[in-house]
Each structure stands twice: as C-alpha cells, then as structure tokens.
Protein backbone atom coordinates (compact mmCIF):
# COMPACT_ATOMS: atom_id res chain seq x y z
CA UNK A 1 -15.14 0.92 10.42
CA UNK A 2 -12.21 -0.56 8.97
CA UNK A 3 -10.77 -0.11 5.00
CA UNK A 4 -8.79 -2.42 3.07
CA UNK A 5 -6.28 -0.71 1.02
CA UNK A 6 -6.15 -2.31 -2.23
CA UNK A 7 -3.07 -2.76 -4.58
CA UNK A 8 -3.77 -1.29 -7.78
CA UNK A 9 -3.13 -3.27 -11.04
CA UNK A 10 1.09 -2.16 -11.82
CA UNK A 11 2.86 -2.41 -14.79
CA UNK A 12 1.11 -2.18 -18.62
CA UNK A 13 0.77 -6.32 -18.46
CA UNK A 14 -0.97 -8.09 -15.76
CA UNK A 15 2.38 -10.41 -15.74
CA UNK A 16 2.85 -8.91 -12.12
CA UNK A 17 1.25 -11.60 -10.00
CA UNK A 18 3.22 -11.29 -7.32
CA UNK A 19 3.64 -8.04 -4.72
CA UNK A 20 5.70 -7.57 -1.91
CA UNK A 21 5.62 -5.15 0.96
CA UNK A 22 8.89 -3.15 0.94
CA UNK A 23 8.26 -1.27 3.61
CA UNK A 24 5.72 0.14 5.45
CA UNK A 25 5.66 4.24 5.37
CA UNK A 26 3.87 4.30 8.44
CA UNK A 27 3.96 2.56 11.88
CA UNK A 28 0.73 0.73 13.37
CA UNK A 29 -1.32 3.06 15.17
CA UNK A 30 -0.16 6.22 13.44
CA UNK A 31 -2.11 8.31 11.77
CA UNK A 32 -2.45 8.29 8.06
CA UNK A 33 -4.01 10.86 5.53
CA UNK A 34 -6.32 10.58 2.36
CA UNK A 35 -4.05 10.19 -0.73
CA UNK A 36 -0.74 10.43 1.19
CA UNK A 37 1.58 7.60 0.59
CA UNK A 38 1.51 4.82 3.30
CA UNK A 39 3.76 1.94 2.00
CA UNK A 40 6.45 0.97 -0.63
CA UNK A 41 5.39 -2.35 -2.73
CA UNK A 42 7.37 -3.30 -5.30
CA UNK A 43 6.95 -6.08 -8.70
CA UNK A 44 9.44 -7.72 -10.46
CA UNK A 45 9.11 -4.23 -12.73
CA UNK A 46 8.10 -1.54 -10.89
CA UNK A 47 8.70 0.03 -7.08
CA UNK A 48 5.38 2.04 -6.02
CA UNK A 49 4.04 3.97 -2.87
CA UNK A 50 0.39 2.97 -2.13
CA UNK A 51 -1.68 6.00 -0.74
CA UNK A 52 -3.90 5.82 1.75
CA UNK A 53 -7.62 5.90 0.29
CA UNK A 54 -9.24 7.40 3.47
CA UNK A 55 -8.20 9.64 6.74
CA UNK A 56 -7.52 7.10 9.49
CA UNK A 57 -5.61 4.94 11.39
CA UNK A 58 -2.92 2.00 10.68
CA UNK A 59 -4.34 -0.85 12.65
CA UNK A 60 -3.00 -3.94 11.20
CA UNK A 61 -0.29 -4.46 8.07
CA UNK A 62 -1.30 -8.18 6.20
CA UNK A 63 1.31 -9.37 4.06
C-alpha cells in the first residue's frame, strides 16, 4: 500500500503557493520511520523538514 506524504499548510498566510524540494533526507528505497524527518522543503518564508507520516519505504520522490 502506498502513502502520499502531504505538505502541510506553512507560514501564518496561505501566500505560500509555491514549495520546493530542497533536498531529500532520505534516498529511494531506504527505510523511513513514523514522524522522523524525511525531506527539507522550503517557501519563499520558511525552510521545513517534512516527517514521514507512516513506517515504510521511499519508493518514488514527485516534485
């Protein structure tokens, strides 16, 4: 079963439209852990880590 990790809303507007991958904090095929940080997005205000929301593994990164 596969799980879309979501990007939160960021920022106390929703003037943020636009997101971009940093960097991933994880290769494909590795492992990643409930609520452990898996990549670095960042707005034209803020720079965040996105956690993982289940126990699984990195298949594919869509950006």
């Amino acid at each position: 079963m596969t799980k879309d990790v979501v990007i939160p809303g960021l920022g106390s507007s929703d003037e943020s439209k636009e997101v971009r991958i940093l960097h991933s904090l994880k290769e494909k095929t590795r492992t990643c852990k409930k609520a452990k940080p898996s990549s670095e997005v960042e707005t034209n205000k803020v720079n965040v880590e996105i956690e993982s929301p289940v126990d699984g593994l990195l298949r594919v990164i869509n950006a």
